[in-house]
PDB file of N, CA and C in Angstrom:
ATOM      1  N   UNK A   1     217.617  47.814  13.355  1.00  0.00           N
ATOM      2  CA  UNK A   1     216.215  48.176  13.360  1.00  0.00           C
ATOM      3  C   UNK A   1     216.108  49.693  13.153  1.00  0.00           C
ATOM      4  N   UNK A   2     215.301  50.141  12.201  1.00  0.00           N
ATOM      5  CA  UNK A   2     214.755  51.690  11.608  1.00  0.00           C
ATOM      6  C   UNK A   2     214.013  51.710  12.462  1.00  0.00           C
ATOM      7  N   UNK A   3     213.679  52.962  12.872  1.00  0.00           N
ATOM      8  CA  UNK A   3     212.172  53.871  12.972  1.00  0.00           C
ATOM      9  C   UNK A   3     212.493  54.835  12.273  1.00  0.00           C
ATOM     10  N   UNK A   4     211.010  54.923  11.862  1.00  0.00           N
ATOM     11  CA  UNK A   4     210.479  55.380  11.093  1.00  0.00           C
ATOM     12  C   UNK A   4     210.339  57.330  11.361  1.00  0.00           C
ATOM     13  N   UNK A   5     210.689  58.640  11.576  1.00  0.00           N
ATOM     14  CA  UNK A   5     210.071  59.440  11.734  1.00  0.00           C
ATOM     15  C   UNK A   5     208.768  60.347  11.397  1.00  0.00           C
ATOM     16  N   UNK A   6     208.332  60.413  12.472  1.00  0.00           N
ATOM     17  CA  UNK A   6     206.942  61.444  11.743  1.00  0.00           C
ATOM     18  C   UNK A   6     207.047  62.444  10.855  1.00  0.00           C
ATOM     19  N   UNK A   7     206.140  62.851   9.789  1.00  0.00           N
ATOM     20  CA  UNK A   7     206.544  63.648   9.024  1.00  0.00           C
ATOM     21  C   UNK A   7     206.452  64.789   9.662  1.00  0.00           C
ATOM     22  N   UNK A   8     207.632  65.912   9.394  1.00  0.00           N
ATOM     23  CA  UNK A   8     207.771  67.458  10.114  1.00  0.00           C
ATOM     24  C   UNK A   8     206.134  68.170   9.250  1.00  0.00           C
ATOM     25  N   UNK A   9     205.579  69.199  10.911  1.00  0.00           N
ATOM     26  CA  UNK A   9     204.978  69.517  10.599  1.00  0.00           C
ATOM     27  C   UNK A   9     205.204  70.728   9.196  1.00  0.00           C
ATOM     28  N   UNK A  10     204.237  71.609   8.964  1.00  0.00           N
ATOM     29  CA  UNK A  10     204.572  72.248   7.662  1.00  0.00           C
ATOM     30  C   UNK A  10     205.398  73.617   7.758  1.00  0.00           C
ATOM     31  N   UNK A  11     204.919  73.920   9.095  1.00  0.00           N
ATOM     32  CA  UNK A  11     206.121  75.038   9.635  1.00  0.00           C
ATOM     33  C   UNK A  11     207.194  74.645  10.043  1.00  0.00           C
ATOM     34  N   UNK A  12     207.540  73.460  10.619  1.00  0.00           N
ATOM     35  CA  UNK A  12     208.551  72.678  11.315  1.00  0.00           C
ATOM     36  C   UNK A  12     209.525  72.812   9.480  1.00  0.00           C
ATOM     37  N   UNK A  13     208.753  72.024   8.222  1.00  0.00           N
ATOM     38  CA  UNK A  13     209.359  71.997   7.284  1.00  0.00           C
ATOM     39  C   UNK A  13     210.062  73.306   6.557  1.00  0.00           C
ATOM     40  N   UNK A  14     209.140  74.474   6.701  1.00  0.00           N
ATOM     41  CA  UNK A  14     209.083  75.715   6.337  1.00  0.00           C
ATOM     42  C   UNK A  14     211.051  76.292   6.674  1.00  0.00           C
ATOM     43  N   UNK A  15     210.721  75.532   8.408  1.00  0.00           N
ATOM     44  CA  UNK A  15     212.024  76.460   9.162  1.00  0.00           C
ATOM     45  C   UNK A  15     212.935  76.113   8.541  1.00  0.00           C
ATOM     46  N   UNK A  16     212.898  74.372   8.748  1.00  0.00           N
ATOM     47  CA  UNK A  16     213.956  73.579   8.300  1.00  0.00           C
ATOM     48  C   UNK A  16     214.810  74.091   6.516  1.00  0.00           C
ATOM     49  N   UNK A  17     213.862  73.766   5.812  1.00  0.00           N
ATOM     50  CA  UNK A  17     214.081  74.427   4.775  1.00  0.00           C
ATOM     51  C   UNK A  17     214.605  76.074   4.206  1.00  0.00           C
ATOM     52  N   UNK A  18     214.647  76.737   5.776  1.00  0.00           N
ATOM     53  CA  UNK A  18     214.423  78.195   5.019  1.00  0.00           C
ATOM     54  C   UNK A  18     215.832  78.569   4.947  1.00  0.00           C
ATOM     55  N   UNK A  19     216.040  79.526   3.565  1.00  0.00           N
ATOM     56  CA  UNK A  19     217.235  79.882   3.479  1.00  0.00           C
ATOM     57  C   UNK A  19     217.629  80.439   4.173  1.00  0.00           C
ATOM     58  N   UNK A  20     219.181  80.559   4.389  1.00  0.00           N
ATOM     59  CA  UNK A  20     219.885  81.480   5.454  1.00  0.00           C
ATOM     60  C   UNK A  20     220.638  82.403   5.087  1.00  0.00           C
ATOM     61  N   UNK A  21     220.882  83.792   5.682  1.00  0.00           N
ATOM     62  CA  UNK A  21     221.428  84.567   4.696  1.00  0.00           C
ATOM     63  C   UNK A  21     222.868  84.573   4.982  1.00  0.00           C
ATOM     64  N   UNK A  22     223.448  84.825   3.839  1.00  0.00           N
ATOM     65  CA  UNK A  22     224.995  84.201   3.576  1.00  0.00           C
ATOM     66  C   UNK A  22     225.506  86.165   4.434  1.00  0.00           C
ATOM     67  N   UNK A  23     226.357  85.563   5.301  1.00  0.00           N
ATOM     68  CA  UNK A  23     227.523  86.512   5.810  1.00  0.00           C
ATOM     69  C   UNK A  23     228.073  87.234   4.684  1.00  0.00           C
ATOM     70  N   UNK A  24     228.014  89.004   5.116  1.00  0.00           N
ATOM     71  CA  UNK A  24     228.680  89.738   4.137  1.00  0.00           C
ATOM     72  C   UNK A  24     230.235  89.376   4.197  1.00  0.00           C
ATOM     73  N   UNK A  25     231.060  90.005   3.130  1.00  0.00           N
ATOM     74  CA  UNK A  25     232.224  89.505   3.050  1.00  0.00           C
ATOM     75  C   UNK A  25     233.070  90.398   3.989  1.00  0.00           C
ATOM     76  N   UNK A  26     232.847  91.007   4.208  1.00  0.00           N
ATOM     77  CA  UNK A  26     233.388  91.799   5.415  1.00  0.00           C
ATOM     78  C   UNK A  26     233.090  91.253   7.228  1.00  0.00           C
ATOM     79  N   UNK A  27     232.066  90.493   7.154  1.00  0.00           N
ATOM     80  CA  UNK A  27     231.953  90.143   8.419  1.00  0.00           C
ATOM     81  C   UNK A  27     232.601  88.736   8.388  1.00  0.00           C
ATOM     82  N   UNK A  28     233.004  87.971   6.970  1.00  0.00           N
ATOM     83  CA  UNK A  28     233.767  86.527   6.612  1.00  0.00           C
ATOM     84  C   UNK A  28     235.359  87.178   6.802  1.00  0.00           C
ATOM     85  N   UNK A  29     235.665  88.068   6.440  1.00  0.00           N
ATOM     86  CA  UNK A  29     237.123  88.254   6.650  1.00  0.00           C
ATOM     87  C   UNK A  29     237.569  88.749   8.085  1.00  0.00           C
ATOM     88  N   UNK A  30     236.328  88.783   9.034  1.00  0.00           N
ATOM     89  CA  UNK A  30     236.307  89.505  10.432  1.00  0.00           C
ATOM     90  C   UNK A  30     236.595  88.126  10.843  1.00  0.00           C
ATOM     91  N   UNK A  31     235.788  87.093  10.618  1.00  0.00           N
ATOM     92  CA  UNK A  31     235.494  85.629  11.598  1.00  0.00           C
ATOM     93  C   UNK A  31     236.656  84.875  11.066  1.00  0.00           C
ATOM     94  N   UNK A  32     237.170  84.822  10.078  1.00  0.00           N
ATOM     95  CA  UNK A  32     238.544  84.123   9.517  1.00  0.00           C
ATOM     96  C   UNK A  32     239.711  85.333  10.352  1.00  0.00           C
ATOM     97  N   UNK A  33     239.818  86.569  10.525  1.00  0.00           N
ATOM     98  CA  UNK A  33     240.741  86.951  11.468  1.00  0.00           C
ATOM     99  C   UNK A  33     240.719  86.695  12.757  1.00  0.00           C
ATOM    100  N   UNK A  34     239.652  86.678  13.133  1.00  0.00           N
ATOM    101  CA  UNK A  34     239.077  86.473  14.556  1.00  0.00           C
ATOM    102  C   UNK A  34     239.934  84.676  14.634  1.00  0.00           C
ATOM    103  N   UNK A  35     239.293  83.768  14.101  1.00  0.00           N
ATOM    104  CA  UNK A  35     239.892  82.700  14.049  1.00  0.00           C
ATOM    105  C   UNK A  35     241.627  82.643  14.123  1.00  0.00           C
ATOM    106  N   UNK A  36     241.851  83.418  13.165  1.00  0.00           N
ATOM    107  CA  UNK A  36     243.703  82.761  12.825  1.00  0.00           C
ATOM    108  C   UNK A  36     244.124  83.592  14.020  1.00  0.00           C
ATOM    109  N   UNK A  37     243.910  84.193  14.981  1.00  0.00           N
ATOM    110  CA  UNK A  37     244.160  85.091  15.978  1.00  0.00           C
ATOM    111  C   UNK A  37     243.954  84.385  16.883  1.00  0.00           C
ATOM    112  N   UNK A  38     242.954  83.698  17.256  1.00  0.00           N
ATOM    113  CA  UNK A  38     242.945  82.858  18.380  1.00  0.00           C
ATOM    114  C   UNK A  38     243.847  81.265  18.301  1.00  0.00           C
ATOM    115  N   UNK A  39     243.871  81.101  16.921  1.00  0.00           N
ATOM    116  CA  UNK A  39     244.867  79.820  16.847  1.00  0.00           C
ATOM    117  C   UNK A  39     246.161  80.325  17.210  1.00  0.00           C
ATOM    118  N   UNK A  40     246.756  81.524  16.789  1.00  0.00           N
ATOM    119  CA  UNK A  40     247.795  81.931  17.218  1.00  0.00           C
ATOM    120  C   UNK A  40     248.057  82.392  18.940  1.00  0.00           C
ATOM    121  N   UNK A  41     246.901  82.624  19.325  1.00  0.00           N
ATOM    122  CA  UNK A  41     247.250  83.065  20.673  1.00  0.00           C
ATOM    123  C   UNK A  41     247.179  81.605  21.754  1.00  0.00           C
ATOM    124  N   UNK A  42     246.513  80.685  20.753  1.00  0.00           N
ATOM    125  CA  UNK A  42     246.415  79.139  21.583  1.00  0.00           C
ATOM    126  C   UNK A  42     247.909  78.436  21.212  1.00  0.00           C
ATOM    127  N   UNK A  43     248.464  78.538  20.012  1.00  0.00           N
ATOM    128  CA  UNK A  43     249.727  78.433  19.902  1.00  0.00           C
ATOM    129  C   UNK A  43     250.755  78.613  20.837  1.00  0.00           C
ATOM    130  N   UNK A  44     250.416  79.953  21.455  1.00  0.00           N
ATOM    131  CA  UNK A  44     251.243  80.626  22.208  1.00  0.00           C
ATOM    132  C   UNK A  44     251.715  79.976  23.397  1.00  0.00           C
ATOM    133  N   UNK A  45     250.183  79.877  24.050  1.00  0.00           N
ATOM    134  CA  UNK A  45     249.999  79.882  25.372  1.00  0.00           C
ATOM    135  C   UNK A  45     250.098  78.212  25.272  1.00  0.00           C
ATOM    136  N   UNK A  46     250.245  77.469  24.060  1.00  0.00           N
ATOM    137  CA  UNK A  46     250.661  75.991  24.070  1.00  0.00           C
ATOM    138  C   UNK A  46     252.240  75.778  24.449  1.00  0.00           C
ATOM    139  N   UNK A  47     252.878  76.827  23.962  1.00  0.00           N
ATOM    140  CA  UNK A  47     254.344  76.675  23.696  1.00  0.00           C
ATOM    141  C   UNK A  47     254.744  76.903  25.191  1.00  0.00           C
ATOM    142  N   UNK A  48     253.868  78.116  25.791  1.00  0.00           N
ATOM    143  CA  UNK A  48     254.145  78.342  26.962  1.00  0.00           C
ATOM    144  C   UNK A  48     254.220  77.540  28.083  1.00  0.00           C
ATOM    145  N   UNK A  49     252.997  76.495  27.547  1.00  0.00           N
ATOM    146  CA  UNK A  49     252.871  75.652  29.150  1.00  0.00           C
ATOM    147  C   UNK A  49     253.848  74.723  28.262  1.00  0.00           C
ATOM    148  N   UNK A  50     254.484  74.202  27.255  1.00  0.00           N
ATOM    149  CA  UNK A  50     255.579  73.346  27.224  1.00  0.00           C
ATOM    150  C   UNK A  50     257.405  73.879  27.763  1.00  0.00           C
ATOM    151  N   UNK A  51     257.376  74.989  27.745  1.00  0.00           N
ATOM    152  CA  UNK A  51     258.398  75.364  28.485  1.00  0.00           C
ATOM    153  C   UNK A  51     258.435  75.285  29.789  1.00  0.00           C
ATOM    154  N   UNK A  52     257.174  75.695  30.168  1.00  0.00           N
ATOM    155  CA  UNK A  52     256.693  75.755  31.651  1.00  0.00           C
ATOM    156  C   UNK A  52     257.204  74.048  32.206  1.00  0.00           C
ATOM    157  N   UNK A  53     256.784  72.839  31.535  1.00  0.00           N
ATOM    158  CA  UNK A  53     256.955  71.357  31.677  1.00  0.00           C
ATOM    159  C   UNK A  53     258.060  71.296  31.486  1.00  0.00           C
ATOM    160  N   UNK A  54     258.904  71.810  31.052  1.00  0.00           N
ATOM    161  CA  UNK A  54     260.364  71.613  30.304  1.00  0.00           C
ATOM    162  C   UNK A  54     261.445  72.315  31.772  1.00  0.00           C
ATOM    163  N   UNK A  55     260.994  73.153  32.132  1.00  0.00           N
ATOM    164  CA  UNK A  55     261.613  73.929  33.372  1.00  0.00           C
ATOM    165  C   UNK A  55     261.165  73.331  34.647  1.00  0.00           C
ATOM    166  N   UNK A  56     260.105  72.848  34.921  1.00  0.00           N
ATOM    167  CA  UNK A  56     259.698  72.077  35.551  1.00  0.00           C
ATOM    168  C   UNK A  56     260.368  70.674  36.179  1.00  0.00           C
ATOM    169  N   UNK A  57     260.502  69.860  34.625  1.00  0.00           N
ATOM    170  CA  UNK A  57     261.338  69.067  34.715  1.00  0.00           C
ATOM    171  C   UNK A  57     262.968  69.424  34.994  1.00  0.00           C
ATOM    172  N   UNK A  58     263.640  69.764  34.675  1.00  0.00           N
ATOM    173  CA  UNK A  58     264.664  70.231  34.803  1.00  0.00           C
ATOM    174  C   UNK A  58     264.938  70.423  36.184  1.00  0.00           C
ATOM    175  N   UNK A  59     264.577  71.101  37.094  1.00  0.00           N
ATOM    176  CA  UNK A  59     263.933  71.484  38.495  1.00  0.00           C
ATOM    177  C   UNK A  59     263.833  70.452  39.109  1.00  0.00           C
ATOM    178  N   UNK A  60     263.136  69.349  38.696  1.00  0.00           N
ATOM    179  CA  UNK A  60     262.794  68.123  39.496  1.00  0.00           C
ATOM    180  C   UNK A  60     263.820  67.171  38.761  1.00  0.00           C
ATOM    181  N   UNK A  61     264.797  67.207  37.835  1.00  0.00           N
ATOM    182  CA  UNK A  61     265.971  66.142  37.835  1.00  0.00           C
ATOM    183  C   UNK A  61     267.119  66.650  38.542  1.00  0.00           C
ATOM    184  N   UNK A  62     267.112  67.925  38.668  1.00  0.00           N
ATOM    185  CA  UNK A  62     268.008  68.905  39.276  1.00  0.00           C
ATOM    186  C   UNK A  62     268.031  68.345  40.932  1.00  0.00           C
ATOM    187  N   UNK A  63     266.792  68.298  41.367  1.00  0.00           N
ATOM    188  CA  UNK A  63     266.312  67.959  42.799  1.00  0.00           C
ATOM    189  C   UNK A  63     267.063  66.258  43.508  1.00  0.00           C
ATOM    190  N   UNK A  64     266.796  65.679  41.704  1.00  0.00           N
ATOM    191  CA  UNK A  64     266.710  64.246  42.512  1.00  0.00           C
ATOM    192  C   UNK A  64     268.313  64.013  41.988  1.00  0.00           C
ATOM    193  N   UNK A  65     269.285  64.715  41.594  1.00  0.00           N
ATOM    194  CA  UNK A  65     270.586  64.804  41.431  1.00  0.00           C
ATOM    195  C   UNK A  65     270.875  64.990  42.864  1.00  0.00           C
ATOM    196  N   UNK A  66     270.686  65.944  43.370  1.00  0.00           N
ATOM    197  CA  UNK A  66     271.147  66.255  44.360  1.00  0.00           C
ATOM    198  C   UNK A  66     270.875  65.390  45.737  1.00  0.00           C
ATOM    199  N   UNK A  67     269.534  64.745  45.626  1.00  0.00           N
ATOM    200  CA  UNK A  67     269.069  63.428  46.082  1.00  0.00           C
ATOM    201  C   UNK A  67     269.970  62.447  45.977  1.00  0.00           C
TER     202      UNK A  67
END
């Protein structure tokens, strides 16, 4: 089952429609560094908490050896 929507008023259409202004290329090569910088620092701190699990474990087979 559709419904139907009301038609947007003419300012509602105005907004919807209105162009947006395109990012200078200097503030696009800021937000693409900004980006590959934070993937890399989430990388990081990924690798980190897998060592962290990795030592962890180790620790707790270590434990139940001795168990």
């Amino acid at each position: 089952m559709y419904f139907l929507r009301p038609p947007l008023t003419e300012a509602a259409h105005c907004y919807k429609n209105k162009p947006r202004a395109k990012p200078s290329h200097e503030t696009e090569k800021t937000i693409k560094k900004d980006l590959s910088e934070s993937r890399e620092s989430f990388s990081a701190i990924f690798v980190l908490g897998q060592a962290h699990l990795r030592q962890s474990n180790l620790k707790t087979a270590k434990m139940a050896e001795k168990i």
